[in-house]
N, C-alpha and C. Protein backbone atom coordinates (compact mmCIF):
# COMPACT_ATOMS: atom_id res chain seq x y z
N UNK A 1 84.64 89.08 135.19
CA UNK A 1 85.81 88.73 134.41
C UNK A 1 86.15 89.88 133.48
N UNK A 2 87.38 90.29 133.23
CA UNK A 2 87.92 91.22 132.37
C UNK A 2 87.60 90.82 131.23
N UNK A 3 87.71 91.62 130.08
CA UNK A 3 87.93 91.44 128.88
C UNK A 3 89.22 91.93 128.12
N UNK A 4 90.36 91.46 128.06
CA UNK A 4 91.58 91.94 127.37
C UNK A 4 91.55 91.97 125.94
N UNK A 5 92.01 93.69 125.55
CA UNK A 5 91.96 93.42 124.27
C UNK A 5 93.74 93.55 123.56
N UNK A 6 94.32 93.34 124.39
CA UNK A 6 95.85 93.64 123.74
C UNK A 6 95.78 92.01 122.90
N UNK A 7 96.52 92.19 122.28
CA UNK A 7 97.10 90.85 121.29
C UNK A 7 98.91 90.99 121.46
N UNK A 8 99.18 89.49 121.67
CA UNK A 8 101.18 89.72 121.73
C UNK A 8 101.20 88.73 120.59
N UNK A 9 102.07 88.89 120.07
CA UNK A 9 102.53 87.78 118.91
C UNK A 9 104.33 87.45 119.13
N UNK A 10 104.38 86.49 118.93
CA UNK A 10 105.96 85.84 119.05
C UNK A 10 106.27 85.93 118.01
N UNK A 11 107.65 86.61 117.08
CA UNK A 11 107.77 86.09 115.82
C UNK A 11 109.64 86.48 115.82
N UNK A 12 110.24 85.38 115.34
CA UNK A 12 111.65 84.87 115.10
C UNK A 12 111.88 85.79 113.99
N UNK A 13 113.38 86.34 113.87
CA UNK A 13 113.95 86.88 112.47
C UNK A 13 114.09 85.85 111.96
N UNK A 14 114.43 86.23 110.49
CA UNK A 14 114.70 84.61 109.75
C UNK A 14 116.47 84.32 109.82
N UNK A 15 115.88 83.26 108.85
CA UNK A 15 117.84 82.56 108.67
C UNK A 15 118.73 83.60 108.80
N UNK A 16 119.85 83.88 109.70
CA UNK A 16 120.70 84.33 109.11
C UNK A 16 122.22 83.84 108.52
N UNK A 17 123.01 84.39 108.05
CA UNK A 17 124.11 83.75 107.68
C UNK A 17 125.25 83.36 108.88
N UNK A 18 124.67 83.53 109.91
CA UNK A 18 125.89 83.32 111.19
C UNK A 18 124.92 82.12 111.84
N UNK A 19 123.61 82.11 111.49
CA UNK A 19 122.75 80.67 111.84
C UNK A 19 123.16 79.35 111.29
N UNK A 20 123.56 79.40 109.91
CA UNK A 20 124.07 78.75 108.83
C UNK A 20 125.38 78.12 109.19
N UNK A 21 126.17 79.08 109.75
CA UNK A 21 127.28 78.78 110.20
C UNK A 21 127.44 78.67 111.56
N UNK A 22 126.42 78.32 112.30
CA UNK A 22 126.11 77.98 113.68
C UNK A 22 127.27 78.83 114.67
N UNK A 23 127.11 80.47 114.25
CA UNK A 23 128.01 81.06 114.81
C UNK A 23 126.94 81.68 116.56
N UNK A 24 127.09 82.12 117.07
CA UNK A 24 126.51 82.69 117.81
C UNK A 24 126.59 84.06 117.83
N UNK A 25 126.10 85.52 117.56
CA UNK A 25 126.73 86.60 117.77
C UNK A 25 126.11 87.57 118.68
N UNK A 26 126.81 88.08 119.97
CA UNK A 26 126.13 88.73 121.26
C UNK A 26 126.59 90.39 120.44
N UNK A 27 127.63 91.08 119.59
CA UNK A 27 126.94 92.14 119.50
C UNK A 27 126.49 92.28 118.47
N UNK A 28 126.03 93.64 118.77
CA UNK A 28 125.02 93.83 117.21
C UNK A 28 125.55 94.58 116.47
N UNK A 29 127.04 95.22 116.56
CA UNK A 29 127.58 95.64 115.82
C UNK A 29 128.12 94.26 114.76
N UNK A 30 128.23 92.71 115.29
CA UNK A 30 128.64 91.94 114.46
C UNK A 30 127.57 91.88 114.06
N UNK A 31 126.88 91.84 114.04
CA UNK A 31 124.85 90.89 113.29
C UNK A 31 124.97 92.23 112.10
N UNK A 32 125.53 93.56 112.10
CA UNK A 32 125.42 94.30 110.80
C UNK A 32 126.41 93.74 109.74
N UNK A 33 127.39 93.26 110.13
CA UNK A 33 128.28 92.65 108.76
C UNK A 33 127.68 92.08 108.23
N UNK A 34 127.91 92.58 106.16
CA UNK A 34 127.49 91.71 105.49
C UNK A 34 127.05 90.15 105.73
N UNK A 35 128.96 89.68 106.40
CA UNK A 35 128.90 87.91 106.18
C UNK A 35 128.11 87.46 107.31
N UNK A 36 127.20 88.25 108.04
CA UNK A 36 126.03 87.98 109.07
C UNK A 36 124.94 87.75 109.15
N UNK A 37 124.12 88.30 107.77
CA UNK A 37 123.43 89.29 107.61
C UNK A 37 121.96 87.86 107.05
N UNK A 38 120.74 88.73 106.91
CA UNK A 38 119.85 87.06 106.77
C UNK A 38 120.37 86.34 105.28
N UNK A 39 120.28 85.37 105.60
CA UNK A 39 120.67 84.38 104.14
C UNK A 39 119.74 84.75 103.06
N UNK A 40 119.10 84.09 101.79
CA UNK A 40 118.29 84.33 100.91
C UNK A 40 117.13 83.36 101.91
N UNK A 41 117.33 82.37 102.07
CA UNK A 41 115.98 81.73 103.05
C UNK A 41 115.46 82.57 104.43
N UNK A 42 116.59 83.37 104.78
CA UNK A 42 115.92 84.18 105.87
C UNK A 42 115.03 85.23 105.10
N UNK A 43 115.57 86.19 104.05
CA UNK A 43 114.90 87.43 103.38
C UNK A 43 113.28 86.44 103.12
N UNK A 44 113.61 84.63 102.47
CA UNK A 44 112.17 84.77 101.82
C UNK A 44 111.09 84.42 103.36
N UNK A 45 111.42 83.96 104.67
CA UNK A 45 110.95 84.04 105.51
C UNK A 45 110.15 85.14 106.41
N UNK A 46 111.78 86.35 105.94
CA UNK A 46 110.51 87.97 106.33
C UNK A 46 109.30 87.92 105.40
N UNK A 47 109.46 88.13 104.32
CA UNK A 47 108.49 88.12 103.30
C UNK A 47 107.53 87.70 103.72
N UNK A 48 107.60 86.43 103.83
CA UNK A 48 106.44 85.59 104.34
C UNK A 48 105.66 85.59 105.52
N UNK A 49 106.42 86.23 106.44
CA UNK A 49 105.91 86.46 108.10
C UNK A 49 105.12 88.05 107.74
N UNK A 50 105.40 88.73 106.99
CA UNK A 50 105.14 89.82 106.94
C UNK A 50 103.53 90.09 105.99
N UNK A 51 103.90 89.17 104.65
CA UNK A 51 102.12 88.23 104.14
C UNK A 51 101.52 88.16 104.78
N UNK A 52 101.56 87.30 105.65
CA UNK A 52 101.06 86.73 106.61
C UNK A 52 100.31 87.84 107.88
N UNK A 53 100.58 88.56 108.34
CA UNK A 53 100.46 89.06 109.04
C UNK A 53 99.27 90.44 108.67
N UNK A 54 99.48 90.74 107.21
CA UNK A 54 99.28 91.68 106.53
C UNK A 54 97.70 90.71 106.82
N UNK A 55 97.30 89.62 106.55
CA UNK A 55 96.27 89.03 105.85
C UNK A 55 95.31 88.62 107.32
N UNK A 56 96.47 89.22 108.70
CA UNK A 56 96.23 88.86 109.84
C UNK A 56 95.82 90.21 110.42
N UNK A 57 95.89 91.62 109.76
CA UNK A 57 95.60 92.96 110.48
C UNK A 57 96.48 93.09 111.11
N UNK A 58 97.72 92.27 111.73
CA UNK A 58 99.04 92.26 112.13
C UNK A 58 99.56 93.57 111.80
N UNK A 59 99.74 93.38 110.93
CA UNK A 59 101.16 94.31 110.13
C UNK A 59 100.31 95.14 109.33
N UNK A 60 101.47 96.86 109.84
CA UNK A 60 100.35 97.80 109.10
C UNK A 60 101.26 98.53 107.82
């Protein structure tokens, strides 16, 4: 039997303001507009994924 040492992690951006407004947006030139952009619950969600991760050897 192998031994794998890669690790994958799944992790979502947070809220953004076109989520809020249940917009959908395919380019990414729209996802840079301000009125797009993560809400204050998305910013405190990076934060937190990023804690997190830090406390996980995750994130360097």
């Amino acid at each position: 039997m192998s031994n794998f040492k890669n690790q994958y992690f799944a992790l979502r951006h947070g809220q953004s303001k076109a989520n809020v407004l249940k917009i959908v947006l395919s380019d990414l030139k729209d996802g840079k507009k301000e009125e797009y952009t993560l809400s204050e619950m998305g910013e405190e969600q990076v934060k937190l994924s990023v804690k997190k991760g830090k406390r996980r050897s995750v994130a360097r």
